[in-house]
PDB file of N, CA and C in Angstrom:
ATOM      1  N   UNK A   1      73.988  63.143 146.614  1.00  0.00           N
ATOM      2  CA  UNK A   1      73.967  62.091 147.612  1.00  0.00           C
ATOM      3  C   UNK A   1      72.570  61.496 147.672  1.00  0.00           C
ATOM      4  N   UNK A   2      72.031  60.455 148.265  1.00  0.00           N
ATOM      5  CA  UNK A   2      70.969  59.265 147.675  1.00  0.00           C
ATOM      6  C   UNK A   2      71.364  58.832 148.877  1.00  0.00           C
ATOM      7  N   UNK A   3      69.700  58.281 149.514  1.00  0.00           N
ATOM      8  CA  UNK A   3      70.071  57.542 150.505  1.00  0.00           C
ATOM      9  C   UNK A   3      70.548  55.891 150.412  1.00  0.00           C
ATOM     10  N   UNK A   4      70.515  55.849 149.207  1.00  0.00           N
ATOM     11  CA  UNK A   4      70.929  54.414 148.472  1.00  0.00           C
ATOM     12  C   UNK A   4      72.763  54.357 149.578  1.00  0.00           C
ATOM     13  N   UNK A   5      73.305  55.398 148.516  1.00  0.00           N
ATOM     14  CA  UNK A   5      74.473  55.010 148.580  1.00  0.00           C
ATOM     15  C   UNK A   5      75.148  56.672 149.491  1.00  0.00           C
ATOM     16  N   UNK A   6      75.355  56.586 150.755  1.00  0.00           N
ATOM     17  CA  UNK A   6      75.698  57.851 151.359  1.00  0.00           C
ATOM     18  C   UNK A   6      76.793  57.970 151.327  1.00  0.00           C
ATOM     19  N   UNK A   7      77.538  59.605 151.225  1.00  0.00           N
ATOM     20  CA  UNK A   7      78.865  59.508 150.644  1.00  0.00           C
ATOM     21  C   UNK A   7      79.938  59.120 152.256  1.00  0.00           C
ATOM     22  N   UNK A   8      81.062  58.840 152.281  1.00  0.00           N
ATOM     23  CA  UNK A   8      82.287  58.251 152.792  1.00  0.00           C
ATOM     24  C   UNK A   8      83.018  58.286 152.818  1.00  0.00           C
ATOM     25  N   UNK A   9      83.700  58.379 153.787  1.00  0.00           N
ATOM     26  CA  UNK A   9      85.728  58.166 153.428  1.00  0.00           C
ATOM     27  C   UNK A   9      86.242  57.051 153.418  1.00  0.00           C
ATOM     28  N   UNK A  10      87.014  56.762 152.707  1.00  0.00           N
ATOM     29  CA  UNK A  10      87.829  55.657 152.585  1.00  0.00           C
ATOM     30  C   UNK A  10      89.294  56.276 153.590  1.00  0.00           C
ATOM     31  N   UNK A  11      89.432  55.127 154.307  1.00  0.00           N
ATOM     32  CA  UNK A  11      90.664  55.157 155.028  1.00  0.00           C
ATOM     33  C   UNK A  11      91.428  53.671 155.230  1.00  0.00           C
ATOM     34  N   UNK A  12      92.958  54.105 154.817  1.00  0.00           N
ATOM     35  CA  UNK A  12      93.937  52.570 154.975  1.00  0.00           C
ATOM     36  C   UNK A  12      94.185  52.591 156.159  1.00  0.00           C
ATOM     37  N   UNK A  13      94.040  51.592 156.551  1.00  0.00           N
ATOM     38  CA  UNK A  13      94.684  51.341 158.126  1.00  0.00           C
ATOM     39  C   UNK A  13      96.167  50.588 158.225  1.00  0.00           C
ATOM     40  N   UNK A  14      97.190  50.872 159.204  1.00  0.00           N
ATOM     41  CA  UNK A  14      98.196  50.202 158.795  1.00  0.00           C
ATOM     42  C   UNK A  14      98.036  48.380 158.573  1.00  0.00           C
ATOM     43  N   UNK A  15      98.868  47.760 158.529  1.00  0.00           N
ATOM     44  CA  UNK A  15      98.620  46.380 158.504  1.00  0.00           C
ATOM     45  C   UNK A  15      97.537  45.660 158.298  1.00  0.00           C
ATOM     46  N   UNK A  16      96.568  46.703 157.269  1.00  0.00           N
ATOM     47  CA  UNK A  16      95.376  46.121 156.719  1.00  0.00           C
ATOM     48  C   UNK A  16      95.404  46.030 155.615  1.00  0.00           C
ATOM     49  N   UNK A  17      95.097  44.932 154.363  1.00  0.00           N
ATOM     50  CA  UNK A  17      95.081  44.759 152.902  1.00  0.00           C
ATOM     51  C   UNK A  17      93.929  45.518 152.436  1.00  0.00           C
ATOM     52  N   UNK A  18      92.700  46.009 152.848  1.00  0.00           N
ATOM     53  CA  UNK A  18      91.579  46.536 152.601  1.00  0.00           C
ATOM     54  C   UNK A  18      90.938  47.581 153.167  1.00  0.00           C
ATOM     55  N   UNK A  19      90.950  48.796 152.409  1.00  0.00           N
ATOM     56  CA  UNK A  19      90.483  50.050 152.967  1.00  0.00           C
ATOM     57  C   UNK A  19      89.086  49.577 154.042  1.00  0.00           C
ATOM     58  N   UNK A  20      88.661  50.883 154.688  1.00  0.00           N
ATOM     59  CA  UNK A  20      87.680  50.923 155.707  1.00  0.00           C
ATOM     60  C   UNK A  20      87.253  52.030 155.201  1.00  0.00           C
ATOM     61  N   UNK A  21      85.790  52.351 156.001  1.00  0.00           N
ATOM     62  CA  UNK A  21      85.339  53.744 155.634  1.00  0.00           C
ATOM     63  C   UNK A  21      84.382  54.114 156.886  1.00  0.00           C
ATOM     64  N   UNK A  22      84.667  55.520 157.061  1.00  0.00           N
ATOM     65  CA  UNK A  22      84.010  56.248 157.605  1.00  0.00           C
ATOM     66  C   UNK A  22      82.847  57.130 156.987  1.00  0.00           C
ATOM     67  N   UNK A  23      81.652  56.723 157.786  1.00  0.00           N
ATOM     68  CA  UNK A  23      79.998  57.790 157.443  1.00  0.00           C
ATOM     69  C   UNK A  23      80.443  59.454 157.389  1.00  0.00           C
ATOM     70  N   UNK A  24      79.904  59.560 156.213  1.00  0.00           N
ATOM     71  CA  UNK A  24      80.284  61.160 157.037  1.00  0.00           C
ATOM     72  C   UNK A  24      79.053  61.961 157.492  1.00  0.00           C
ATOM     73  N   UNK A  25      79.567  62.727 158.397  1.00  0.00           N
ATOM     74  CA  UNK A  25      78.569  63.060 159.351  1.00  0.00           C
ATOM     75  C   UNK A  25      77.105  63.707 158.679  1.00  0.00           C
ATOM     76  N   UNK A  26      75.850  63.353 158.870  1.00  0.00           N
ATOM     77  CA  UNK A  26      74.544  63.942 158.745  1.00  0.00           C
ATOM     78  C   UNK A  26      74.452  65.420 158.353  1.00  0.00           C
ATOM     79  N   UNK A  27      74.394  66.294 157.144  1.00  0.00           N
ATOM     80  CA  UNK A  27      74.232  67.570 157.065  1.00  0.00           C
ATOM     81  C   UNK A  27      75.969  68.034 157.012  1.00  0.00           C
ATOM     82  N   UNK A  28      76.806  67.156 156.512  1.00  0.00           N
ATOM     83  CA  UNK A  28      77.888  67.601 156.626  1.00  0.00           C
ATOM     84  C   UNK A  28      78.611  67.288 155.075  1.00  0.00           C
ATOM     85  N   UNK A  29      78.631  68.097 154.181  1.00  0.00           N
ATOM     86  CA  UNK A  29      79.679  67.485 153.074  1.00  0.00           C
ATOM     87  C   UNK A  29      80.824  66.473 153.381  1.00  0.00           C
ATOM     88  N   UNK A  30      80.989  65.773 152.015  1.00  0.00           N
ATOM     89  CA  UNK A  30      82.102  64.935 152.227  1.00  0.00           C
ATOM     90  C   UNK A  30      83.711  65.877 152.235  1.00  0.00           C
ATOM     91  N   UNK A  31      83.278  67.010 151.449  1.00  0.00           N
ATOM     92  CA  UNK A  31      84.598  67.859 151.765  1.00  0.00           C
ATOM     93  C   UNK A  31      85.121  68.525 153.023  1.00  0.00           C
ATOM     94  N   UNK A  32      84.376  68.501 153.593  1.00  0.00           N
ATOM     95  CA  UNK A  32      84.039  69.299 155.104  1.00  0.00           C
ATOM     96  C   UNK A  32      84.267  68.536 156.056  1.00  0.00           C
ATOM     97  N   UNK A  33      83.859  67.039 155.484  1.00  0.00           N
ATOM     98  CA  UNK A  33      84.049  66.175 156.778  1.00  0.00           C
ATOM     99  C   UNK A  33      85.268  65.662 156.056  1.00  0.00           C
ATOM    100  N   UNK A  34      86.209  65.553 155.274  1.00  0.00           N
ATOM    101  CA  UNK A  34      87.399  65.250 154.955  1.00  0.00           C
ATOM    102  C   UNK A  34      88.504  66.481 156.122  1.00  0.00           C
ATOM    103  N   UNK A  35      87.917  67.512 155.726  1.00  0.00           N
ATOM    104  CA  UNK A  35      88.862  68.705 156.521  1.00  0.00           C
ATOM    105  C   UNK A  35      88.636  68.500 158.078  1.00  0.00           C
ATOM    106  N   UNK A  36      87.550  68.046 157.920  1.00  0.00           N
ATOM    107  CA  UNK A  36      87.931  67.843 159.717  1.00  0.00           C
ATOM    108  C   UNK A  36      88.343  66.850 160.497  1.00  0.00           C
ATOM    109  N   UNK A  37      88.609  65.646 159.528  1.00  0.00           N
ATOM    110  CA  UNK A  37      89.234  64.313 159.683  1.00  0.00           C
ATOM    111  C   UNK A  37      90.673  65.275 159.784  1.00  0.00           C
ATOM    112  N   UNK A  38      91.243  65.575 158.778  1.00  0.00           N
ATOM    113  CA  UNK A  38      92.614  66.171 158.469  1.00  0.00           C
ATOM    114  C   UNK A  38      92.962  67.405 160.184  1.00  0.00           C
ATOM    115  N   UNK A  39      91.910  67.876 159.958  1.00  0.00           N
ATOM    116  CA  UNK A  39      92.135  69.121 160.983  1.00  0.00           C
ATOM    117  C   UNK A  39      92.186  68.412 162.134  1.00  0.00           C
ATOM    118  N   UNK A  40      91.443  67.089 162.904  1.00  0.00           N
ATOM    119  CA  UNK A  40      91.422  66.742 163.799  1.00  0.00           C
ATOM    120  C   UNK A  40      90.321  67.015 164.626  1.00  0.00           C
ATOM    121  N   UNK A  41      89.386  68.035 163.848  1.00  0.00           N
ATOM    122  CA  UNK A  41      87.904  69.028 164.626  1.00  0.00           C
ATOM    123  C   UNK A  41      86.750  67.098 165.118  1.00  0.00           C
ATOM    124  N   UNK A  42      86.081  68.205 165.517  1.00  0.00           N
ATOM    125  CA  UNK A  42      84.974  67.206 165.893  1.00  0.00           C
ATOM    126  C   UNK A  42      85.082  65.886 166.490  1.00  0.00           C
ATOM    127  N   UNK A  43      84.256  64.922 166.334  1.00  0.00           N
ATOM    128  CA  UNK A  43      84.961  63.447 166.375  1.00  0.00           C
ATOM    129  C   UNK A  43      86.168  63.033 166.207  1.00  0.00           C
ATOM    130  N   UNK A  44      87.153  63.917 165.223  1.00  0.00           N
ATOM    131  CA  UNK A  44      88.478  63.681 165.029  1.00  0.00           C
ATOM    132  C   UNK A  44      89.290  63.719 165.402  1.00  0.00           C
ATOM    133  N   UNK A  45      88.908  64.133 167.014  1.00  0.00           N
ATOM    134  CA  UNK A  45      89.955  64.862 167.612  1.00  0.00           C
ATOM    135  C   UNK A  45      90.229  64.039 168.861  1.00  0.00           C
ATOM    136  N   UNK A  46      89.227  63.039 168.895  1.00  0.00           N
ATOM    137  CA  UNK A  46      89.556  61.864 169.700  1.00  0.00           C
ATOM    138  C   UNK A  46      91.005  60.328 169.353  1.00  0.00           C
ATOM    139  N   UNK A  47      91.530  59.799 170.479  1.00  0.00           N
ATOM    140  CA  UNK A  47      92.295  58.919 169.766  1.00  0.00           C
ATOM    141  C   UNK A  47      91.827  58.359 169.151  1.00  0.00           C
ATOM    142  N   UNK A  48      90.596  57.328 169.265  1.00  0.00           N
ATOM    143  CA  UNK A  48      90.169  56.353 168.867  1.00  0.00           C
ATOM    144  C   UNK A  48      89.012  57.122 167.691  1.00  0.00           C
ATOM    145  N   UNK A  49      88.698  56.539 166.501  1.00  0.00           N
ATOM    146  CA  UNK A  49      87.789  56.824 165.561  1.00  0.00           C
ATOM    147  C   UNK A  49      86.808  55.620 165.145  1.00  0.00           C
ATOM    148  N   UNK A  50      85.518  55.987 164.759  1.00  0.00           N
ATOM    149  CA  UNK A  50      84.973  55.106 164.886  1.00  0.00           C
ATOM    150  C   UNK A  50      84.954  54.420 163.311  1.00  0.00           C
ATOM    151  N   UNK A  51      84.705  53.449 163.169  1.00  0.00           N
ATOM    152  CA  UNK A  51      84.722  52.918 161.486  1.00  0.00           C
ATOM    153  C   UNK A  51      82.827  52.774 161.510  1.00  0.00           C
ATOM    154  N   UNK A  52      82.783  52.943 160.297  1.00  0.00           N
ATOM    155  CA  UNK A  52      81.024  52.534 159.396  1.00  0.00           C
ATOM    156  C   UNK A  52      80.793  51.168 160.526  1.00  0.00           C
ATOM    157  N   UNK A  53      82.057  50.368 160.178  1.00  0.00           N
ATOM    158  CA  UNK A  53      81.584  48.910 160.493  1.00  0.00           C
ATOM    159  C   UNK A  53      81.408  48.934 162.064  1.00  0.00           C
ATOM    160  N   UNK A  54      81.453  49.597 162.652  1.00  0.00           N
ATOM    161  CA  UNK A  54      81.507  49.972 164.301  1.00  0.00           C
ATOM    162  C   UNK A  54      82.687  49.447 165.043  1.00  0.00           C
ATOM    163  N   UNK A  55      83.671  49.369 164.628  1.00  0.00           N
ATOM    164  CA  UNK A  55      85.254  49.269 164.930  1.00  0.00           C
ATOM    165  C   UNK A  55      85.660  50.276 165.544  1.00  0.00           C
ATOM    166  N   UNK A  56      86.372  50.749 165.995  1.00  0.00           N
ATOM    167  CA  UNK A  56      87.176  51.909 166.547  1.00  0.00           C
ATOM    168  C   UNK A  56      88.828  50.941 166.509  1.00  0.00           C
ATOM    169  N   UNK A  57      89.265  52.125 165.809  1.00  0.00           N
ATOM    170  CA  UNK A  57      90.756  52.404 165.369  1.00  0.00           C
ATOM    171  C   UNK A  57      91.754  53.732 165.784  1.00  0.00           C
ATOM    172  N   UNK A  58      92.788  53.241 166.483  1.00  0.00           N
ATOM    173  CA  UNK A  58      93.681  54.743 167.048  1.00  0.00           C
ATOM    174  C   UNK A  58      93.568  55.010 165.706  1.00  0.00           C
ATOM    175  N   UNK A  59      93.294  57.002 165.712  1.00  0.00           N
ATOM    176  CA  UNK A  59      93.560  57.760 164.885  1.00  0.00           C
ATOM    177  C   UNK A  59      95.023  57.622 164.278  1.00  0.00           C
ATOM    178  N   UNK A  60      96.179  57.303 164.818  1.00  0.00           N
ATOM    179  CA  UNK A  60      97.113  57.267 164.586  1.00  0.00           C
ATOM    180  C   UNK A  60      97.601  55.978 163.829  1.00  0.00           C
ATOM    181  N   UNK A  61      96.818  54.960 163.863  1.00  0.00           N
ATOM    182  CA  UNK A  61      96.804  53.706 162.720  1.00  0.00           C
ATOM    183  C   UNK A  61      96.783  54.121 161.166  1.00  0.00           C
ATOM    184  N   UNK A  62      95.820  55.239 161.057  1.00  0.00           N
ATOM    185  CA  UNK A  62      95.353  55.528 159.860  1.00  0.00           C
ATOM    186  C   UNK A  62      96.563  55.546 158.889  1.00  0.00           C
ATOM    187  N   UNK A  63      96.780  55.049 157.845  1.00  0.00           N
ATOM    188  CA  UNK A  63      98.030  55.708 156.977  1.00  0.00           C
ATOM    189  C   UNK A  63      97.556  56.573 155.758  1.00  0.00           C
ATOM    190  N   UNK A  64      96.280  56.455 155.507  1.00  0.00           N
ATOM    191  CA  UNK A  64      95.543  57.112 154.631  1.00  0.00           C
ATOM    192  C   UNK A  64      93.962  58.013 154.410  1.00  0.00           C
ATOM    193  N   UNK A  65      93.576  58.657 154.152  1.00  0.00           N
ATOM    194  CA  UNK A  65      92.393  59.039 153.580  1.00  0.00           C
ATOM    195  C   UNK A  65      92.000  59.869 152.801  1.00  0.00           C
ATOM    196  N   UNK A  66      90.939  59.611 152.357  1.00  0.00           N
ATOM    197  CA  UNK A  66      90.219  60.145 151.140  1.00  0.00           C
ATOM    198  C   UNK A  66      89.180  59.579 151.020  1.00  0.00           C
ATOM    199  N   UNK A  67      87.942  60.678 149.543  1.00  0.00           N
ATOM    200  CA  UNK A  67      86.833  60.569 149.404  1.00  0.00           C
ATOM    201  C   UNK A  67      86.316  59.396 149.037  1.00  0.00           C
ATOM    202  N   UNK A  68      85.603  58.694 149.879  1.00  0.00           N
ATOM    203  CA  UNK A  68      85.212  57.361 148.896  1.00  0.00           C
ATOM    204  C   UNK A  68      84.875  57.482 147.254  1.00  0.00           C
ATOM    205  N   UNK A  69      85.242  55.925 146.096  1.00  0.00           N
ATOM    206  CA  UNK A  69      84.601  56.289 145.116  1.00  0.00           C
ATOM    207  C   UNK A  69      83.811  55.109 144.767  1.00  0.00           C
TER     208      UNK A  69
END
């Protein structure tokens, strides 16, 4: 990881043509912060999630995620 380009999740939102992505958290792998998107832990466990772009989206919009590439 490079502070150029910090790693991310990509997430589809319903009724959106273009993925979004979520930061993943500071000191936190992208695998780790994938499992806790999935698990619902942490931040995840709220309805609303926040996007990179500073959006907030019901968790329950999401139809997808995974590791950014």
């Amino acid at each position: 990881m490079t502070d150029e380009s910090p790693e991310q999740l990509e997430v589809r939102i319903s009724r959106r043509e273009r993925p979004e992505r979520i930061a993943v958290t500071q000191g936190i792998s992208v695998q780790e912060e994938l499992t806790r998107f999935l698990n619902r832990q942490g931040p995840y466990a709220q309805m609303w999630i926040r996007l990179e772009s500073g959006e907030y989206v019901r968790y329950d919009l999401i139809a997808s995620v995974a590791v950014a590439t």
